[in-house]
C-alpha atoms as a PDB file:
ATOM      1  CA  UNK A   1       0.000   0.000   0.000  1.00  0.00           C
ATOM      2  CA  UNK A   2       0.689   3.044  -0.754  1.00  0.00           C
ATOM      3  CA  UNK A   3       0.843   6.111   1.857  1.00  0.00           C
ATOM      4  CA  UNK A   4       0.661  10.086   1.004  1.00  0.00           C
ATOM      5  CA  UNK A   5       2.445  12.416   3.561  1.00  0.00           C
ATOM      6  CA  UNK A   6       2.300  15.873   3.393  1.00  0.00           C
ATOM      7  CA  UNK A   7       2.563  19.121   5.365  1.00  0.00           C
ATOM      8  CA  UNK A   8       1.924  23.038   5.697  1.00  0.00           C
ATOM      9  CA  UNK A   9      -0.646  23.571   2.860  1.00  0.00           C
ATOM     10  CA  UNK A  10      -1.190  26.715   3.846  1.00  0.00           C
ATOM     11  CA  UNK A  11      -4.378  27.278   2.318  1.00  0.00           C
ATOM     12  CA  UNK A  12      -2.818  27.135  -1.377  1.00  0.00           C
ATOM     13  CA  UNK A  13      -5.269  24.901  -3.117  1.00  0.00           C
ATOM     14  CA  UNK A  14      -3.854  25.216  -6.499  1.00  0.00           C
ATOM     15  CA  UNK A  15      -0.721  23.447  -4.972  1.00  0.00           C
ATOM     16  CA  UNK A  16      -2.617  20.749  -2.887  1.00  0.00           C
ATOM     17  CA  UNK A  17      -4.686  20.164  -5.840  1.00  0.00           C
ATOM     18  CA  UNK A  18      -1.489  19.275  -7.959  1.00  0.00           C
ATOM     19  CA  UNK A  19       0.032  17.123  -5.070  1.00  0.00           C
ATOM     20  CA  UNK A  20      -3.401  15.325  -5.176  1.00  0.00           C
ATOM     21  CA  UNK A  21      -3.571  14.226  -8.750  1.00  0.00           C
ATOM     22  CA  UNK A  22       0.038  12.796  -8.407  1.00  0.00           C
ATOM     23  CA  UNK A  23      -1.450  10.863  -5.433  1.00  0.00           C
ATOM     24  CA  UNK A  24      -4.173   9.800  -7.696  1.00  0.00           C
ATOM     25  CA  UNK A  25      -2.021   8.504 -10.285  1.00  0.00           C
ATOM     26  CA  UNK A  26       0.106   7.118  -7.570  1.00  0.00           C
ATOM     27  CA  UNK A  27      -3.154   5.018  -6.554  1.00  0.00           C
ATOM     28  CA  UNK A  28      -2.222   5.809  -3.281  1.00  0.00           C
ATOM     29  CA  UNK A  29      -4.570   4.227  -0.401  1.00  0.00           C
ATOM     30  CA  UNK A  30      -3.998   6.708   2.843  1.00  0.00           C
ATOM     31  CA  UNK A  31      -2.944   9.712   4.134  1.00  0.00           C
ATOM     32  CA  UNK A  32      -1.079  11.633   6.753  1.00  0.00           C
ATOM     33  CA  UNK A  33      -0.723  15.415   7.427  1.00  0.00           C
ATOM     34  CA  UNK A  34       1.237  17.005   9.237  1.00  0.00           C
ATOM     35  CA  UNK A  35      -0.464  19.890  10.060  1.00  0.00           C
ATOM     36  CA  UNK A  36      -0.834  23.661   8.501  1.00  0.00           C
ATOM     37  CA  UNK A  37      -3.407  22.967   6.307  1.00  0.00           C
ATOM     38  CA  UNK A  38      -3.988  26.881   7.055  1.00  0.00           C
ATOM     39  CA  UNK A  39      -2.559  29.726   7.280  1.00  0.00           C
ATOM     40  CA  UNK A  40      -0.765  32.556   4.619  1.00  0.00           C
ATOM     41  CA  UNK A  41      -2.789  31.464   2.061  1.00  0.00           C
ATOM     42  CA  UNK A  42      -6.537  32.378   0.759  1.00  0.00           C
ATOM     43  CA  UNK A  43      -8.544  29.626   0.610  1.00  0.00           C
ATOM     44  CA  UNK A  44      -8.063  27.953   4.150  1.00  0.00           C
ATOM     45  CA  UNK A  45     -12.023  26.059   2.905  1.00  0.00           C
ATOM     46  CA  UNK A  46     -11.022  24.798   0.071  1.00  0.00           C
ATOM     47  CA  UNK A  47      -8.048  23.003   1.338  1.00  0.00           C
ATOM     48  CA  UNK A  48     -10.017  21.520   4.904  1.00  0.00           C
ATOM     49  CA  UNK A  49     -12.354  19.945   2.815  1.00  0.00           C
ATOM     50  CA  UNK A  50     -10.185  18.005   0.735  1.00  0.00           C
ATOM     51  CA  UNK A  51      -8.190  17.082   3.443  1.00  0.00           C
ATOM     52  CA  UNK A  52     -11.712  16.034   4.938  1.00  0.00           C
ATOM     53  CA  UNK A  53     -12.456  14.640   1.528  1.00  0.00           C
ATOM     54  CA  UNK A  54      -9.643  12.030   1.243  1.00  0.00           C
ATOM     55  CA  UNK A  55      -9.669  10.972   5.056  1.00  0.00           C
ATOM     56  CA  UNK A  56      -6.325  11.932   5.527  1.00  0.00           C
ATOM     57  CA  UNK A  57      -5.084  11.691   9.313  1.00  0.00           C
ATOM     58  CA  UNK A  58      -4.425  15.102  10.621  1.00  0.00           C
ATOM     59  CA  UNK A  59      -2.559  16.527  13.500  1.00  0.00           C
ATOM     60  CA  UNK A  60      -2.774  20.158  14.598  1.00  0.00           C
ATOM     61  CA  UNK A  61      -0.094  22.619  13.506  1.00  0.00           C
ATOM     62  CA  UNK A  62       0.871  25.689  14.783  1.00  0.00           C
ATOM     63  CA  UNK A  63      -1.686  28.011  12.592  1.00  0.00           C
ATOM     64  CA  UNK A  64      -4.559  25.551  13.413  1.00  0.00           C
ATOM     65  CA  UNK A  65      -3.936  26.245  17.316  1.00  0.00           C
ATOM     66  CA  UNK A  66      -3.657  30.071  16.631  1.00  0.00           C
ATOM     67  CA  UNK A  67      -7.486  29.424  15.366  1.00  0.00           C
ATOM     68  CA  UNK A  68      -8.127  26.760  18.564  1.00  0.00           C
ATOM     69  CA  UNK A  69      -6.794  29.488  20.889  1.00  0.00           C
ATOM     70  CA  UNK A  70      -5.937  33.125  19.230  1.00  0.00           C
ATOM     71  CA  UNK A  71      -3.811  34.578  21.947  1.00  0.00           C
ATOM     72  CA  UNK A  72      -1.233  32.255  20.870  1.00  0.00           C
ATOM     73  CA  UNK A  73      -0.829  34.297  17.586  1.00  0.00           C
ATOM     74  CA  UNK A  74       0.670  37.260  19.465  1.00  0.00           C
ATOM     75  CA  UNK A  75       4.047  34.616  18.842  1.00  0.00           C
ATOM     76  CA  UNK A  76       3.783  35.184  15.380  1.00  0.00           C
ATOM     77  CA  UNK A  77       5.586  37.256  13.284  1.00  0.00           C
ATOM     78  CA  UNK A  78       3.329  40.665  11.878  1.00  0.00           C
ATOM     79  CA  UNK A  79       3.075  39.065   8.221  1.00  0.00           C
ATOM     80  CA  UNK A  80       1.865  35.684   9.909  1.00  0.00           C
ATOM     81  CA  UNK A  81      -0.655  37.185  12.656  1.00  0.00           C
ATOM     82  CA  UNK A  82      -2.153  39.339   9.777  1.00  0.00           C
ATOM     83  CA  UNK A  83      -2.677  36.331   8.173  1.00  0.00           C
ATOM     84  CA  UNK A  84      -4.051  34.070  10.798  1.00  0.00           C
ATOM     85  CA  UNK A  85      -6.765  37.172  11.369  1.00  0.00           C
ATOM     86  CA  UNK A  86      -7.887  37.142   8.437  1.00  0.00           C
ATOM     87  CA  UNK A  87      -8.269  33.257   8.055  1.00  0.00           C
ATOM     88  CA  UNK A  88     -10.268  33.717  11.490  1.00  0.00           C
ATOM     89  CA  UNK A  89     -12.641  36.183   9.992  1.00  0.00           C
ATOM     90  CA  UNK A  90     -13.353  34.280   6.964  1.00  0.00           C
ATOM     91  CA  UNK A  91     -13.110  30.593   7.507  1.00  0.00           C
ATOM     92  CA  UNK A  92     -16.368  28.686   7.808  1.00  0.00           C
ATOM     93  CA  UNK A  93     -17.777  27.333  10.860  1.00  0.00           C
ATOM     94  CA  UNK A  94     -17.432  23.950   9.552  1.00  0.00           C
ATOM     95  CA  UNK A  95     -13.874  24.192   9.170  1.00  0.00           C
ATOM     96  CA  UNK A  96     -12.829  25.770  12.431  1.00  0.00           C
ATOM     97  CA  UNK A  97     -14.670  23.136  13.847  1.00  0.00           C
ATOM     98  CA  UNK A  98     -12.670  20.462  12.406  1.00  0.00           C
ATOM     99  CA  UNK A  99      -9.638  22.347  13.487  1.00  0.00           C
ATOM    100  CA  UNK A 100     -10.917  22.271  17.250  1.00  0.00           C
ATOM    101  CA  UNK A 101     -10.842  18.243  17.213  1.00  0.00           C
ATOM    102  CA  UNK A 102      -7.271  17.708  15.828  1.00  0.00           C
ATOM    103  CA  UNK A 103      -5.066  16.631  18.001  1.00  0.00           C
ATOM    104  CA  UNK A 104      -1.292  17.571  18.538  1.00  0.00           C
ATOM    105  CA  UNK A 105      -0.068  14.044  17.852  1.00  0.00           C
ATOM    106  CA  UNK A 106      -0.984  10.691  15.807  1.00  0.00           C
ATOM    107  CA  UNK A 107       0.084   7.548  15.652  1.00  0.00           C
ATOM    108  CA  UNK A 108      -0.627   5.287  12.564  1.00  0.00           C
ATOM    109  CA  UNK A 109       1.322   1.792  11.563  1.00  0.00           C
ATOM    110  CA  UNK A 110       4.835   2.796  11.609  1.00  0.00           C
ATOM    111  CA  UNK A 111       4.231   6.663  11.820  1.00  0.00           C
ATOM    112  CA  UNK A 112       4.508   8.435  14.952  1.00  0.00           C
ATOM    113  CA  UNK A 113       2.976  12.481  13.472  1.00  0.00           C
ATOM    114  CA  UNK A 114       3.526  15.929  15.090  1.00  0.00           C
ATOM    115  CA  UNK A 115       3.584  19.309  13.398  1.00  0.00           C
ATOM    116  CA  UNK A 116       7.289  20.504  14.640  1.00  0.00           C
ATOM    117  CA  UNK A 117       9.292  18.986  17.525  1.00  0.00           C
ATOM    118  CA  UNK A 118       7.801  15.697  19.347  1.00  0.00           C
ATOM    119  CA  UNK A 119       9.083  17.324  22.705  1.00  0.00           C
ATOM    120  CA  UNK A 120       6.706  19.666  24.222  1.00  0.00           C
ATOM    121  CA  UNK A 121       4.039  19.507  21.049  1.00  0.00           C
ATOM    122  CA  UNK A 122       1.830  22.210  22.262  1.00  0.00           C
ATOM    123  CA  UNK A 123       5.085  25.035  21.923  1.00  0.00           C
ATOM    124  CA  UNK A 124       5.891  23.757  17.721  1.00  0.00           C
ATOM    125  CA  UNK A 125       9.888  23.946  18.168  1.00  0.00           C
ATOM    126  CA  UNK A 126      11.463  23.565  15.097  1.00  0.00           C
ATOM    127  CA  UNK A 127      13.483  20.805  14.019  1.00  0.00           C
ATOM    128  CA  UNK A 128      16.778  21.703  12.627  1.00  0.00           C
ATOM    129  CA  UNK A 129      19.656  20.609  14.190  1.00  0.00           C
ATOM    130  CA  UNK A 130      21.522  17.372  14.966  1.00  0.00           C
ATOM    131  CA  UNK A 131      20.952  18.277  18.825  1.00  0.00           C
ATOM    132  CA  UNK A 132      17.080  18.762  17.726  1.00  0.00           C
ATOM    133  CA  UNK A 133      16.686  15.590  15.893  1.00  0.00           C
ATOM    134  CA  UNK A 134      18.661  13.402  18.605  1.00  0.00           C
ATOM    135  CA  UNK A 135      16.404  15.177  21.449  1.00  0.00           C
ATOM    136  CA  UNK A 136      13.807  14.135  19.291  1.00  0.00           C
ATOM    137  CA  UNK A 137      14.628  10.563  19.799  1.00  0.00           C
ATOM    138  CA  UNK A 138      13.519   9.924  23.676  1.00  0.00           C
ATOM    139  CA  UNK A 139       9.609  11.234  22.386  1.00  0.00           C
ATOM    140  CA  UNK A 140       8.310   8.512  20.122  1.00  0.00           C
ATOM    141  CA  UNK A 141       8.532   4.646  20.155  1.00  0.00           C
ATOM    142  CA  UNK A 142       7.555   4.198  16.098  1.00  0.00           C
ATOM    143  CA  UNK A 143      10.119   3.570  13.625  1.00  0.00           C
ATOM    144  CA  UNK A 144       9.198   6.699  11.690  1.00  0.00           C
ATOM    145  CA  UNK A 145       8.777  10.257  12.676  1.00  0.00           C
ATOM    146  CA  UNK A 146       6.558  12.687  10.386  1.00  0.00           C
ATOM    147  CA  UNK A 147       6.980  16.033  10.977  1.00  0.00           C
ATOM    148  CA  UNK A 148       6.886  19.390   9.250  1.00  0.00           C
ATOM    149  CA  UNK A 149       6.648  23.250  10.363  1.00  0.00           C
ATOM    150  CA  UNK A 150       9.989  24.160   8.835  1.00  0.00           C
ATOM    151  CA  UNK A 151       8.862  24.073   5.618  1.00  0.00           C
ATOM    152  CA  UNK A 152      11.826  22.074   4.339  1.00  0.00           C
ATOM    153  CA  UNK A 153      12.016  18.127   3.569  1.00  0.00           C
ATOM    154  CA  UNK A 154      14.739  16.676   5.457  1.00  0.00           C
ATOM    155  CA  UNK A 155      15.899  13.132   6.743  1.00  0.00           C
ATOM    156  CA  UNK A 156      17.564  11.919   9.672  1.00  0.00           C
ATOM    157  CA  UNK A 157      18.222   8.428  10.721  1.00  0.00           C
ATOM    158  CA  UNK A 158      19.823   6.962  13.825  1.00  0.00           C
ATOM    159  CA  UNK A 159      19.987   3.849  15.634  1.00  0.00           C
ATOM    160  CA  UNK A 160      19.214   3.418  19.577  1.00  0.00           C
ATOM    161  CA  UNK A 161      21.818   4.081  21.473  1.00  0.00           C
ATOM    162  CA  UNK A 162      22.474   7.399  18.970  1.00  0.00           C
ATOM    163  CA  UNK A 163      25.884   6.337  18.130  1.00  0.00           C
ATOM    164  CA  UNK A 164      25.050   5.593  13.891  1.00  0.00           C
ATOM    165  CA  UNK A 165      23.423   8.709  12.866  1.00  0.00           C
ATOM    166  CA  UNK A 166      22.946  11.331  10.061  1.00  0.00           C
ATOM    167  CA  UNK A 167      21.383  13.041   7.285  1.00  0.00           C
ATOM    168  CA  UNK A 168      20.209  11.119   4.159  1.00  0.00           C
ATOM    169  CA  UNK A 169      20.273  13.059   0.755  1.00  0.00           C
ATOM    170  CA  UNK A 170      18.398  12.871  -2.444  1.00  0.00           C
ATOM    171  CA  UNK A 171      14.570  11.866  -3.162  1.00  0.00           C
ATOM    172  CA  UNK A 172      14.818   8.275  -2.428  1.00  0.00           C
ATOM    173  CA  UNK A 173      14.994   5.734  -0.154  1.00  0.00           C
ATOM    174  CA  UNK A 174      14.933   2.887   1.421  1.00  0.00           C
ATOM    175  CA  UNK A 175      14.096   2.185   5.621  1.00  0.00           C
ATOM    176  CA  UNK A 176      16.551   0.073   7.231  1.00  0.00           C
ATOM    177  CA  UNK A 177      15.872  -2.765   9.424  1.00  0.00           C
ATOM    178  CA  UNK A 178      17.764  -1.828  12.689  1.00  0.00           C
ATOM    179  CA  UNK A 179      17.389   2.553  12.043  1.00  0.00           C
ATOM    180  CA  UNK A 180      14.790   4.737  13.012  1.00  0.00           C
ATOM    181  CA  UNK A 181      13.776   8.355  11.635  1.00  0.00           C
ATOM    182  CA  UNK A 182      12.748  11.283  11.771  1.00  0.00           C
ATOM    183  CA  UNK A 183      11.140  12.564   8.181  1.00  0.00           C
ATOM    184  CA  UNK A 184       9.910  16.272   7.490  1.00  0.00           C
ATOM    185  CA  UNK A 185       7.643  16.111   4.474  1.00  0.00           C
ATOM    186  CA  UNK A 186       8.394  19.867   3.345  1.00  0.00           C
ATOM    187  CA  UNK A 187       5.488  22.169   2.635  1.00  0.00           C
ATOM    188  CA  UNK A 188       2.940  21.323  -0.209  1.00  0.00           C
ATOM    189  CA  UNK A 189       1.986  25.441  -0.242  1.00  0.00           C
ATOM    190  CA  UNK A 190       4.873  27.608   1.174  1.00  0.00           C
ATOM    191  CA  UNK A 191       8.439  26.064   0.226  1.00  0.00           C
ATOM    192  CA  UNK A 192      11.371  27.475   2.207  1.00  0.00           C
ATOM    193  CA  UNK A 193      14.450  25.586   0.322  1.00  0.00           C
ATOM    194  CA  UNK A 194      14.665  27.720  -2.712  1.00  0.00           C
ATOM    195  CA  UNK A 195      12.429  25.445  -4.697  1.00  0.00           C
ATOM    196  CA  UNK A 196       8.811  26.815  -5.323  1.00  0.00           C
ATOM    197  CA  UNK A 197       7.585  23.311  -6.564  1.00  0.00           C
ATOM    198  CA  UNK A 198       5.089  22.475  -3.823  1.00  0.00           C
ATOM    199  CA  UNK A 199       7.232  19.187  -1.888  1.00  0.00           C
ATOM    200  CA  UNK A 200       5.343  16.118  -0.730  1.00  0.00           C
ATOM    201  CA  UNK A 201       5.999  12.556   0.150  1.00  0.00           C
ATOM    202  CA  UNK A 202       5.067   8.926  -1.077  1.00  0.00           C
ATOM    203  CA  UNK A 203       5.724   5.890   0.999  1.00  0.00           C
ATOM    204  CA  UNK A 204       5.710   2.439  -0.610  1.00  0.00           C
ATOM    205  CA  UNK A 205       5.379  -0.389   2.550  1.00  0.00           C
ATOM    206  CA  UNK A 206       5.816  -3.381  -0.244  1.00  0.00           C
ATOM    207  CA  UNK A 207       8.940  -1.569  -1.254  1.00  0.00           C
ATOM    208  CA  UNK A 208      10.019  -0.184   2.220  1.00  0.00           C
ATOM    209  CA  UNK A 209      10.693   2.998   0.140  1.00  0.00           C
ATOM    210  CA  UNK A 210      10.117   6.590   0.591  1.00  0.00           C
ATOM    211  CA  UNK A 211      10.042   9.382  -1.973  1.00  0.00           C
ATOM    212  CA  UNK A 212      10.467  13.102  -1.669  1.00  0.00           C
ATOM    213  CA  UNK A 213       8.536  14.351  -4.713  1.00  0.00           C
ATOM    214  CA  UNK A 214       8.045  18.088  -6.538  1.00  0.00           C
ATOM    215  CA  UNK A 215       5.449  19.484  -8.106  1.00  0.00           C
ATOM    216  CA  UNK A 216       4.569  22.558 -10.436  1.00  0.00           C
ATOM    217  CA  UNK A 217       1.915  24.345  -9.651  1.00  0.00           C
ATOM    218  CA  UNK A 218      -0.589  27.776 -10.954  1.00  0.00           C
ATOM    219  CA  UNK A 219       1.256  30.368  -8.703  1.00  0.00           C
ATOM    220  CA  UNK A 220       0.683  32.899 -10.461  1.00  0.00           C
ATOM    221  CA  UNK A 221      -3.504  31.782  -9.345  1.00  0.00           C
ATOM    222  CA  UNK A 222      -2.426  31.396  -6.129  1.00  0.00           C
ATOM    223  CA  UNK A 223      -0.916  34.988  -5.850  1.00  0.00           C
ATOM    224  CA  UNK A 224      -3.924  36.420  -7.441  1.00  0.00           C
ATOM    225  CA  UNK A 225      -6.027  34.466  -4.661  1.00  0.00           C
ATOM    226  CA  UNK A 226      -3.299  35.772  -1.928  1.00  0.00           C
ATOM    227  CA  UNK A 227      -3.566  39.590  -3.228  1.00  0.00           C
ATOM    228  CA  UNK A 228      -7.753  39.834  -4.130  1.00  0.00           C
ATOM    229  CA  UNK A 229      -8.367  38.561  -0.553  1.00  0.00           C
ATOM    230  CA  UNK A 230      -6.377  41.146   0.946  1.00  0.00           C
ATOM    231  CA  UNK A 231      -3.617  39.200   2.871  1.00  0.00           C
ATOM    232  CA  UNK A 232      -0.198  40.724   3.008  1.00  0.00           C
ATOM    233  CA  UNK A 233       1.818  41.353  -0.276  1.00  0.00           C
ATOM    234  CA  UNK A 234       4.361  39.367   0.787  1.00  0.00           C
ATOM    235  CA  UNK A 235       3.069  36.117   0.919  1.00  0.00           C
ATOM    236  CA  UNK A 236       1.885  35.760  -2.629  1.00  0.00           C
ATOM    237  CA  UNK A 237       5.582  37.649  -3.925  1.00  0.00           C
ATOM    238  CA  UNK A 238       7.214  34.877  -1.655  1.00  0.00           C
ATOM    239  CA  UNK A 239       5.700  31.751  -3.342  1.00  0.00           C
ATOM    240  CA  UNK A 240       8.119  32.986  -6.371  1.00  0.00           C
ATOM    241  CA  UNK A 241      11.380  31.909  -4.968  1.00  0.00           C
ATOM    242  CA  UNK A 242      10.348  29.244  -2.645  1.00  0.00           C
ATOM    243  CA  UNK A 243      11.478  30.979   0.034  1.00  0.00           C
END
């Protein structure tokens, strides 16, 4: 079977609509998020009900809480809390109601799922560091991690006793027996790695192999969607650069 993992949509449809077909033609069976379907983007609707739409398991990210519990947006940067008002003025009921039942963690086959660090959920630290990723290690007892947040697909793989660890580059591979992980999925709407191709992530469990995939998307729609709404210039001009 076939799993789709993916993180921080960020209310860009046009890219989670892209990522979707490729799951389609994938024929892939279930799905994981990582939180962020919201936030920075303009259609925050559009996106929950897809989500909603292909069952995909869901954990709450960092922009969902700010909707769960708004004082927690006066952490945000100006661009970001601008944002995150005007997705609570406009989203449906429906929709904030689904973001009121996620939870801050999953766990599904060999998937343990947060939105940033696995230590202290509720606070979202990111995830960048060797430090961070072997902290990381002590606060789930699945092989694989799923995170996201930084909006950046990395992989790190250890062993137990933390002495065999690392980075793994390029877009493929393969989970060994006696190594556990830690796996951020990148951001389907908001790339930060100086790639604008909204980033998602395929996992094969006949094959024991993961894929970090890219796809091109309308952003030129999506910065028209980001601009008519009225959300801050900067977010559409960003989606440009993948930055």
């Amino acid at each position: 079977m076939k799993y789709g993992i993916f993180s921080d949509v960020h209310s860009n449809y046009d890219a989670f609509l892209e990522v979707l077909k490729i799951y389609e033609k994938e024929k892939v069976k279930k799905f994981i998020c990582a939180g962020d379907i919201i936030g920075y983007g303009a259609e925050p609707d559009r996106c929950i009900e897809k989500v909603k739409e292909i069952k995909a398991l869901c954990v709450m990210g960092n922009h969902e809480y700010a909707i769960k519990n708004f004082k927690t947006a006066e952490l945000f940067n100006d661009t970001a809390y601008l944002a995150i008002k005007w997705h609570a003025d406009n989203m449906s009921y429906l929709s904030k109601n689904f973001i009121n039942n996620l939870d801050f963690n999953i766990t599904e086959d060999i998937f343990s799922v947060f939105h940033g660090s696995a230590f202290e959920p509720e606070k979202f630290h990111y995830v960048l560091s060797t430090e961070n990723y072997l902290e990381n290690l002590n606060y789930f007892n699945t092989k694989v991690l799923i995170i996201g947040h930084t909006h950046m697909p990395d992989v790190f793989y250890f062993n137990e006793n933390k002495k065999n660890y690392g980075r793994i580059t390029g877009d493929k591979f393969f989970l060994e027996k006696d190594l556990k992980y830690i796996i951020n999925a990148g951001s389907v709407g908001q790339p930060r790695d100086n790639d604008k191709r909204a980033c998602f992530l395929i996992y094969d469990d006949e094959t024991n192999i993961f894929y970090i995939k890219r796809v091109e998307y309308d952003i030129e729609n999506s910065m028209k969607k980001i601009l008519n709404a009225g959300l801050p210039e900067v977010l559409a001009y960003r989606l440009l650069s993948g930055i």
